[in-house]
N, C-alpha and C. Protein backbone atom coordinates (compact mmCIF):
# COMPACT_ATOMS: atom_id res chain seq x y z
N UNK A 1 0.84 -1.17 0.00
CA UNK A 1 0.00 0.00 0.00
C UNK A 1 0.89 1.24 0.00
N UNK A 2 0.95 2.36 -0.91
CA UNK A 2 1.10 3.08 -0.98
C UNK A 2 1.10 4.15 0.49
N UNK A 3 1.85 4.95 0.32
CA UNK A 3 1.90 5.73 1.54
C UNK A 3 0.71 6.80 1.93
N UNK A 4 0.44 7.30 0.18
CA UNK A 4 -0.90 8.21 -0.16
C UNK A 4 -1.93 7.35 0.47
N UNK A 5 -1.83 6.44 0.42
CA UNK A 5 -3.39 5.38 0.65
C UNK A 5 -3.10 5.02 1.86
N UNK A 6 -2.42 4.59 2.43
CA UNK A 6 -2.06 4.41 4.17
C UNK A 6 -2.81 5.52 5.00
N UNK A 7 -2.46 6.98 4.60
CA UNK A 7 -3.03 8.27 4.96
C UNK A 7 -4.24 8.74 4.71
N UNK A 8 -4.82 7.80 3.34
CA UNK A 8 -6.25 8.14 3.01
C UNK A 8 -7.26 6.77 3.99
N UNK A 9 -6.64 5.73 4.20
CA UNK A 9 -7.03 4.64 4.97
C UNK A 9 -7.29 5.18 6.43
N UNK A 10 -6.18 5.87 7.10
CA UNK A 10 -6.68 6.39 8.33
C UNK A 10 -7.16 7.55 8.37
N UNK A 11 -7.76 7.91 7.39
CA UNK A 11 -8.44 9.58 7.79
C UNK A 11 -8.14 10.76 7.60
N UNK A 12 -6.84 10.44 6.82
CA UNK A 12 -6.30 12.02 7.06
C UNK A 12 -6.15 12.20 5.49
N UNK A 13 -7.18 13.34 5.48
CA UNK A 13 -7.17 14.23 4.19
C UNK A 13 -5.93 15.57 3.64
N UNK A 14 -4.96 15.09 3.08
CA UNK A 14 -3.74 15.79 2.88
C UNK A 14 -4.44 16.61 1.30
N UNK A 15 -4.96 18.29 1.77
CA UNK A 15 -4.98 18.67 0.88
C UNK A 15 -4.34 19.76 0.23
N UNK A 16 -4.54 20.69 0.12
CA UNK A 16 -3.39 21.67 -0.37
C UNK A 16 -2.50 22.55 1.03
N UNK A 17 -1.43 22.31 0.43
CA UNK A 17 -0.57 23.01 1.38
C UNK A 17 -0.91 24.65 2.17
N UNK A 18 -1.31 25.06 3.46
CA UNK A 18 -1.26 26.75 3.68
C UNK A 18 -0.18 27.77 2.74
N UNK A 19 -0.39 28.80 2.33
CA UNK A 19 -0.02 29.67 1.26
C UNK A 19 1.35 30.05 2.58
N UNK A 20 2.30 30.17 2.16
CA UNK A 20 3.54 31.10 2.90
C UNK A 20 2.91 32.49 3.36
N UNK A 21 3.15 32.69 4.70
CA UNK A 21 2.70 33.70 5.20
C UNK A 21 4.01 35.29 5.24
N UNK A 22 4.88 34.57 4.59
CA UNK A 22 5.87 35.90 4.56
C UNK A 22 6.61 35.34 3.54
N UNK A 23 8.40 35.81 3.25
CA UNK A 23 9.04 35.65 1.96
C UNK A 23 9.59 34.88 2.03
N UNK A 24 9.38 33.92 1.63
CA UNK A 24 9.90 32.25 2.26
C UNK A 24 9.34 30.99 0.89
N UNK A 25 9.41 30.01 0.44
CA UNK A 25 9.10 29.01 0.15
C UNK A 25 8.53 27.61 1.14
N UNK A 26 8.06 26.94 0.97
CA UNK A 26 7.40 26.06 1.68
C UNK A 26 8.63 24.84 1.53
N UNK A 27 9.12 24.55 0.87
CA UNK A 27 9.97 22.97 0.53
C UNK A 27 11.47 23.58 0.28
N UNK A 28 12.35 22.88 0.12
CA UNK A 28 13.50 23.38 -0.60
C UNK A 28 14.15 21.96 -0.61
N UNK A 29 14.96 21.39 -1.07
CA UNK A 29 15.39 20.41 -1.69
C UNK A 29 16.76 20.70 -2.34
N UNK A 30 17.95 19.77 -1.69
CA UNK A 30 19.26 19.46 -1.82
C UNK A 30 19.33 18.00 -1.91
N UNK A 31 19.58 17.59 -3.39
CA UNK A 31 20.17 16.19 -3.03
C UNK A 31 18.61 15.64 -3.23
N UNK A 32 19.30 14.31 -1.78
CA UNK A 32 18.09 13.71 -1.81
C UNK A 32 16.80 14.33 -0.44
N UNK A 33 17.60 15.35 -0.12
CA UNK A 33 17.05 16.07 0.99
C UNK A 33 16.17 17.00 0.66
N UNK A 34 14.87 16.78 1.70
CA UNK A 34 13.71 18.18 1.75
C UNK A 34 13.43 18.45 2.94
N UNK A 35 13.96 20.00 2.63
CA UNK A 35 13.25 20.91 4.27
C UNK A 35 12.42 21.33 3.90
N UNK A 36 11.26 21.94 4.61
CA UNK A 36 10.27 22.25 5.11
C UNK A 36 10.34 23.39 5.90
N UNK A 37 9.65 24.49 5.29
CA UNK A 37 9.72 25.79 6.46
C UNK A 37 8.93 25.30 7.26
N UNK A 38 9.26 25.86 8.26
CA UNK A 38 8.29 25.73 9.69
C UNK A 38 6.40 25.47 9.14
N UNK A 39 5.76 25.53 9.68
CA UNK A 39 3.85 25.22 9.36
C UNK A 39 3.25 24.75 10.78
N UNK A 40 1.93 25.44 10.41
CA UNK A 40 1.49 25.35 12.26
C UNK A 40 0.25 25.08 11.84
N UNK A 41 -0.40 24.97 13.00
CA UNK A 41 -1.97 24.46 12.56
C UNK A 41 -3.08 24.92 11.74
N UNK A 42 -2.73 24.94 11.04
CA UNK A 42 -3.89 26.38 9.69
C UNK A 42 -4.73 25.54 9.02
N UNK A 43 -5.96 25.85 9.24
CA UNK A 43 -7.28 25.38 8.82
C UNK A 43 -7.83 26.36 7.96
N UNK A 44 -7.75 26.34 6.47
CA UNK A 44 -8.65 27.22 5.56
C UNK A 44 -7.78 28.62 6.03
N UNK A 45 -6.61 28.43 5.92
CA UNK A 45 -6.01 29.93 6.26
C UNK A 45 -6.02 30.56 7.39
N UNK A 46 -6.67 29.64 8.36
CA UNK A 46 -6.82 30.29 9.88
C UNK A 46 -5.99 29.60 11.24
N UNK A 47 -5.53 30.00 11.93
CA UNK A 47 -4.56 29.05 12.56
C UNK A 47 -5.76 29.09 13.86
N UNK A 48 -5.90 27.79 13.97
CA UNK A 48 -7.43 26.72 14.89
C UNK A 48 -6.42 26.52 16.11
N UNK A 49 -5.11 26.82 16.28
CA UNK A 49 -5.13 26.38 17.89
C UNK A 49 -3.53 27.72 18.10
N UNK A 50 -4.31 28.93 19.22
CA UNK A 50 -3.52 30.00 19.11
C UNK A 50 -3.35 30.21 20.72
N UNK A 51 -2.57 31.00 21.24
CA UNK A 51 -1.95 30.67 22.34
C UNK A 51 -1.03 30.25 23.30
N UNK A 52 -0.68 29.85 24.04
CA UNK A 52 0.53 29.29 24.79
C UNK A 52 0.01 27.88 25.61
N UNK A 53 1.08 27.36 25.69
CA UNK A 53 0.77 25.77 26.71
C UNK A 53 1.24 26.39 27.78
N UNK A 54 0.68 25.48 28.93
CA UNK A 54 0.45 26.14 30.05
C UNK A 54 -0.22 27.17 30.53
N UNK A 55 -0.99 28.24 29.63
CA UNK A 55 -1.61 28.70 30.28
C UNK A 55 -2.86 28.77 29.40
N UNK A 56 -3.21 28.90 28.14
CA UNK A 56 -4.36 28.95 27.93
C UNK A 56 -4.69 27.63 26.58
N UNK A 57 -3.80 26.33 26.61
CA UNK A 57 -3.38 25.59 25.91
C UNK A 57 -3.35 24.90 26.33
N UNK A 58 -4.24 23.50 26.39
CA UNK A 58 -3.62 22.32 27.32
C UNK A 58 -2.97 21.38 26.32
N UNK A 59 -2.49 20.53 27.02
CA UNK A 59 -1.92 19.69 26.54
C UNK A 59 -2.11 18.90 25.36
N UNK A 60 -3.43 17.94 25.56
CA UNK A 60 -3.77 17.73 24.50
C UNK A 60 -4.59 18.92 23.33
N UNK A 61 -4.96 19.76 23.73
CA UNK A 61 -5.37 20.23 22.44
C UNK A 61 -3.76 21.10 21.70
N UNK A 62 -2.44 21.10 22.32
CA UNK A 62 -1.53 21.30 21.87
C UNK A 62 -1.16 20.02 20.68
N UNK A 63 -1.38 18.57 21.12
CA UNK A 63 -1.34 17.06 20.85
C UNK A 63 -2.03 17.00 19.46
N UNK A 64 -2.90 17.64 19.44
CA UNK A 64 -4.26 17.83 18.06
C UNK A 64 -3.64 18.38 16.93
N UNK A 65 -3.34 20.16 17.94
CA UNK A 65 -2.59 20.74 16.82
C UNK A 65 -1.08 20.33 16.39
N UNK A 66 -0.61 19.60 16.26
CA UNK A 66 0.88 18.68 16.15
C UNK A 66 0.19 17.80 15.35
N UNK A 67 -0.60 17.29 15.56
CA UNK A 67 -1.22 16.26 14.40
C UNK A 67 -2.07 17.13 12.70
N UNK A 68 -2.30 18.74 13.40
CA UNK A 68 -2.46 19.27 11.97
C UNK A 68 -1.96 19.54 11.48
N UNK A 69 -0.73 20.19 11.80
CA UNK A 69 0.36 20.83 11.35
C UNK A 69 1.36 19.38 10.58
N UNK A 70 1.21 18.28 11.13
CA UNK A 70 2.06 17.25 10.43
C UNK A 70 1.30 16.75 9.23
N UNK A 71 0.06 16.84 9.06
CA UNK A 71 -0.82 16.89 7.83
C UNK A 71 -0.35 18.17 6.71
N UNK A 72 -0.56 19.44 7.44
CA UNK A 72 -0.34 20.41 6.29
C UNK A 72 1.38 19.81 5.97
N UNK A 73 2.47 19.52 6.89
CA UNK A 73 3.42 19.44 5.73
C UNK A 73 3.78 18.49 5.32
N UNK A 74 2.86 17.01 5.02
CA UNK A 74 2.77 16.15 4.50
C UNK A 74 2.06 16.73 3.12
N UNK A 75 0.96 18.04 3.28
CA UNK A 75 1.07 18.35 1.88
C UNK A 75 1.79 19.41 1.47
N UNK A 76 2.73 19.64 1.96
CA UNK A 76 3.67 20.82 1.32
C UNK A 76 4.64 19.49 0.69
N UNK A 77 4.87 18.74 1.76
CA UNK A 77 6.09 17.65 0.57
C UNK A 77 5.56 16.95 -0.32
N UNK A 78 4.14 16.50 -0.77
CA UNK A 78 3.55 16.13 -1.78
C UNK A 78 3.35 17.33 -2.94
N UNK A 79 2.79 18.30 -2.44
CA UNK A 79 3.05 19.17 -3.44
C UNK A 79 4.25 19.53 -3.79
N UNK A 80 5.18 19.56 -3.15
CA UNK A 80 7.12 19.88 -4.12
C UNK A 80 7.44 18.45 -4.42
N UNK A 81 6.78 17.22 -3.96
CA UNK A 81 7.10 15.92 -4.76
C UNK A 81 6.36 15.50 -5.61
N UNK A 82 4.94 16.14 -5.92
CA UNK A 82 3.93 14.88 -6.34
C UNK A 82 3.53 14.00 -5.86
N UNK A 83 4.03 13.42 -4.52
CA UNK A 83 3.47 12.10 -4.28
C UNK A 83 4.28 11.99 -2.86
N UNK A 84 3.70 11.74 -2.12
CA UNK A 84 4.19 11.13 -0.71
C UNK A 84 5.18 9.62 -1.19
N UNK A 85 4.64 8.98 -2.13
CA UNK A 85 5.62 7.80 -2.55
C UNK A 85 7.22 8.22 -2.59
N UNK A 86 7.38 9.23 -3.01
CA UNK A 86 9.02 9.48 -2.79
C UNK A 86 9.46 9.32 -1.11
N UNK A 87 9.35 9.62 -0.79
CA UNK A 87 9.63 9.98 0.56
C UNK A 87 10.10 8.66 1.22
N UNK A 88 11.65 8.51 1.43
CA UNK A 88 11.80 7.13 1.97
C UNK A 88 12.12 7.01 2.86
N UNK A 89 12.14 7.94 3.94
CA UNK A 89 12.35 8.31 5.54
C UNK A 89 12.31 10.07 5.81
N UNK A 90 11.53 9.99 6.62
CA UNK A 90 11.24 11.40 7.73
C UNK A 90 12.80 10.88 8.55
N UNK A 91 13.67 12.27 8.17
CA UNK A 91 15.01 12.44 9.42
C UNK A 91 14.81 12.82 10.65
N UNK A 92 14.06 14.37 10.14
CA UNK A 92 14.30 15.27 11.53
C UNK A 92 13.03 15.52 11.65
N UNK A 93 12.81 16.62 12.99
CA UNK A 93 11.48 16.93 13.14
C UNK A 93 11.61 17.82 14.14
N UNK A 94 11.53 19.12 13.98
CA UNK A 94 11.44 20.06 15.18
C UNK A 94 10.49 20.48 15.71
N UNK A 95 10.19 20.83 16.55
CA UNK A 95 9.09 21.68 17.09
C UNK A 95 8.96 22.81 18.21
N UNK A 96 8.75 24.11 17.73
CA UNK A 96 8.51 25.09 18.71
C UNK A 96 7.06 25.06 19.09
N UNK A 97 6.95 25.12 20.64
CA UNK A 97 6.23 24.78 21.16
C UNK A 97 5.58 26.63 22.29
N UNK A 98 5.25 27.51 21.39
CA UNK A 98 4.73 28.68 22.79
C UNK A 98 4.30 28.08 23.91
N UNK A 99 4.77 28.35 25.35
CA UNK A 99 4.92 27.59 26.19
C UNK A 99 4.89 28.96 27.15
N UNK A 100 4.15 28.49 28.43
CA UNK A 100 4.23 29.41 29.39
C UNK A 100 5.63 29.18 30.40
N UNK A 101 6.27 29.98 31.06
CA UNK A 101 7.41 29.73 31.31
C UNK A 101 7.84 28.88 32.13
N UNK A 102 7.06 27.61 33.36
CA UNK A 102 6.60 26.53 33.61
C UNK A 102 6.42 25.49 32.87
N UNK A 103 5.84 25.51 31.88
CA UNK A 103 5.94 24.32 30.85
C UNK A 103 6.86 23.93 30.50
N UNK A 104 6.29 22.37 30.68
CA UNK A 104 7.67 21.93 30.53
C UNK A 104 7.47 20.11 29.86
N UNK A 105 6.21 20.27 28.79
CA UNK A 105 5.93 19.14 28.17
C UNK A 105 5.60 19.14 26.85
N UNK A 106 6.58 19.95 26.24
CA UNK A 106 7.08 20.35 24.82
C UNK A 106 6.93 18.90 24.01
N UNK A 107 7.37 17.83 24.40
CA UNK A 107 8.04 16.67 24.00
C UNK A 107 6.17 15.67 23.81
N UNK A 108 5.96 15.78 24.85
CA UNK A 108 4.47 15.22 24.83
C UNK A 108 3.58 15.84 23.73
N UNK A 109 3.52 17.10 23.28
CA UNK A 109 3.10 18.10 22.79
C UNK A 109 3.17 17.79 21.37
N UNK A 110 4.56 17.76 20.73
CA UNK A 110 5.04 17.15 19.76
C UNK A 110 4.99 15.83 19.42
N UNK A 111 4.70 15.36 20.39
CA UNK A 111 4.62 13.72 19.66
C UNK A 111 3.06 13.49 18.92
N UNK A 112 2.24 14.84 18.66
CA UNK A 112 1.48 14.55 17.64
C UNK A 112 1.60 14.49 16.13
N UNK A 113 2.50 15.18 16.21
CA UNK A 113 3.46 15.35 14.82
C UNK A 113 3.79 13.52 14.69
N UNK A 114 4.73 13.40 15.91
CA UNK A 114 5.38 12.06 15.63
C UNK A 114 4.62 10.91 15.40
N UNK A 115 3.38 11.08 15.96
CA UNK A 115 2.83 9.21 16.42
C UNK A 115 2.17 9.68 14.72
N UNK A 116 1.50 10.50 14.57
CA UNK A 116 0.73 10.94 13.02
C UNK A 116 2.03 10.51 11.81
N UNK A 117 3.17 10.51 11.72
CA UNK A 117 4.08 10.58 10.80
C UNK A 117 4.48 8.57 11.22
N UNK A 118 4.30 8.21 12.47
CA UNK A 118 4.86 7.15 12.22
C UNK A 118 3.66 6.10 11.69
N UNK A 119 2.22 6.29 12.20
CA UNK A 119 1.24 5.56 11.66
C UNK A 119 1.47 6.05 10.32
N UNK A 120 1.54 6.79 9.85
CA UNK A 120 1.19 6.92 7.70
C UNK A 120 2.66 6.06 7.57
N UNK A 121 4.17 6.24 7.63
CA UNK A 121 4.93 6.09 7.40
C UNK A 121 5.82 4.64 7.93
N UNK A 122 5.03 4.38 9.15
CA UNK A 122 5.56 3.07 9.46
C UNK A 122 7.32 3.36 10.46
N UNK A 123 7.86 2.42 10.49
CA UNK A 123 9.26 2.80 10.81
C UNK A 123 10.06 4.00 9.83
N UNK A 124 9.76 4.19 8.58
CA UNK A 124 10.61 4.89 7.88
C UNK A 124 9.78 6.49 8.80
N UNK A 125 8.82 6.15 9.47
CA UNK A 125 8.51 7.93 9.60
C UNK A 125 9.06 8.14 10.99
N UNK A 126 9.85 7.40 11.77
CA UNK A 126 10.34 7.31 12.96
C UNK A 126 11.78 8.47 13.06
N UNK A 127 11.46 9.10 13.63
CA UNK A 127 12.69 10.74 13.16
C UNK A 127 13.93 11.17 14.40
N UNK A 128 14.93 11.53 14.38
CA UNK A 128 15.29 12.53 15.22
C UNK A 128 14.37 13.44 15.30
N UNK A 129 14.11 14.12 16.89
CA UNK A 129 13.51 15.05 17.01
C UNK A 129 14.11 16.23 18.05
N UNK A 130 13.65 17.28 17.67
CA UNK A 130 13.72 18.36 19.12
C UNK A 130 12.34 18.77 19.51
N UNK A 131 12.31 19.21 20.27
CA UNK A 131 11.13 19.73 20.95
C UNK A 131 11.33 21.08 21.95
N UNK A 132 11.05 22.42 21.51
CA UNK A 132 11.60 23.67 22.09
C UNK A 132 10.53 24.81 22.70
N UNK A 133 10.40 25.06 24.02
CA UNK A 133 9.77 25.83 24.22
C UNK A 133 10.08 27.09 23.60
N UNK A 134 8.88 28.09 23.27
CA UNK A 134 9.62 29.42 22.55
C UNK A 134 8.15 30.39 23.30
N UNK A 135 8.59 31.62 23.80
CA UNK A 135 7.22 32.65 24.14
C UNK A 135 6.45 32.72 23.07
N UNK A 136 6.30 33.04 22.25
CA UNK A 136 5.65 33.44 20.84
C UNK A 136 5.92 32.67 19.72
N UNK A 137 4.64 32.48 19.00
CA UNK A 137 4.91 32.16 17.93
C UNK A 137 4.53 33.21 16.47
N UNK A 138 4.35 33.12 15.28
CA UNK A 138 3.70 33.93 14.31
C UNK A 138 2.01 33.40 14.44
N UNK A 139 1.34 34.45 13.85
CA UNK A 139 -0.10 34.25 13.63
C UNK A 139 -0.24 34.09 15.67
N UNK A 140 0.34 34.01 16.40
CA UNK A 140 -0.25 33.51 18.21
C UNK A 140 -0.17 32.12 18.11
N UNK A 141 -0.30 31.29 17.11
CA UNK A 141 0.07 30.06 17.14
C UNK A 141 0.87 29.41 18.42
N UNK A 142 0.31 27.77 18.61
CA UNK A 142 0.45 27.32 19.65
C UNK A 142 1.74 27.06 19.33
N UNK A 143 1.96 26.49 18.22
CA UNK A 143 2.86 26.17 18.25
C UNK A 143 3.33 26.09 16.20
N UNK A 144 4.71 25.37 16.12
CA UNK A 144 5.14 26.13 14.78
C UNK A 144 6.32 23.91 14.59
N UNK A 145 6.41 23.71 13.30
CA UNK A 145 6.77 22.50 13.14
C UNK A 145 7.35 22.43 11.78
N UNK A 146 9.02 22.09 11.74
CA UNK A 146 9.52 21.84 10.39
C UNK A 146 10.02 20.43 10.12
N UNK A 147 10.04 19.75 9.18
CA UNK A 147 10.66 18.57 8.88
C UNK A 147 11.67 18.84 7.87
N UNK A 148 12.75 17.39 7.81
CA UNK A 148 13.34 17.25 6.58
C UNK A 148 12.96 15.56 6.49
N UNK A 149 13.00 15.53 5.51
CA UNK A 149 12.64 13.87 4.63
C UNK A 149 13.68 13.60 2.99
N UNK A 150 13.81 12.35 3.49
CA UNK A 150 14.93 11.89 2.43
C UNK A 150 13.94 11.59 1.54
N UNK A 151 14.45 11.23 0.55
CA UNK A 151 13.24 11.10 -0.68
C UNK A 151 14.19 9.76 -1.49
N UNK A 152 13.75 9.05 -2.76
CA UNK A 152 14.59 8.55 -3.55
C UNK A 152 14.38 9.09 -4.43
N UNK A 153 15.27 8.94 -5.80
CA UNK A 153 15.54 9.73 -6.76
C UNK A 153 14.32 9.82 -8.02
């Protein structure tokens, strides 16, 4: 099964990538390598989970938005690949996490990104990660998420 169909099997509708909100590109590609600018939870152009963890952000609805944000850039790398089929391992995976200055479950937070990338992807979506508290994000966003993914040729 295809990786596209793994992702259409569990639910998750990968459709067009959020538009760049400043002067930036969405993908960039060296090699067999693709980064990913940062992408946060944007629904129809609107970012659906804004705020800080710890104080007006709990946990899991931080957990949710990590799982949208790993959808939108599953379609930013389909759209600069055509096809999630390239993609033959997720490397990295960062995540800034707006965080009240107590918080201190960045890592929990982010693993919606992760557990979402390893169900579509299997072991190949299994990544180095960071996980970083930051005061602010753009748009108030809870939080902000970049990948790189190896691809084959």
């Amino acid at each position: 099964m295809s990786f596209e169909e793994k992702a259409r099997q569990l639910g998750y509708l990968i459709d067009a990538p959020p538009a760049p909100s400043a002067n930036y590109v969405p993908a960039v590609q060296t090699g067999r390598l693709v980064y990913t600018s940062g992408s946060g939870p944007i629904v129809d152009n609107q970012a659906v989970c804004v705020g800080r963890l710890g104080e007006n952000v709990t946990p899991e609805e931080g957990y949710e938005a990590a799982r949208i944000t790993a959808i939108n850039l599953l379609a930013v790398l389909r759209n600069h690949l055509g096809t999630l089929d390239r993609i033959s391992r997720i490397v990295k995976l960062t995540g800034f996490v707006a965080s009240a200055p107590d918080f201190s479950a960045q890592p929990r937070v982010v693993n919606g990104a992760s557990d979402l990338l390893a169900e579509v992807f299997g072991e190949q979506g299994r990544h180095a990660r960071c996980a970083v508290g930051v005061s602010s994000l753009p748009r108030g966003m809870a939080l902000e998420i970049e990948l790189v993914a190896e691809i084959t040729d």
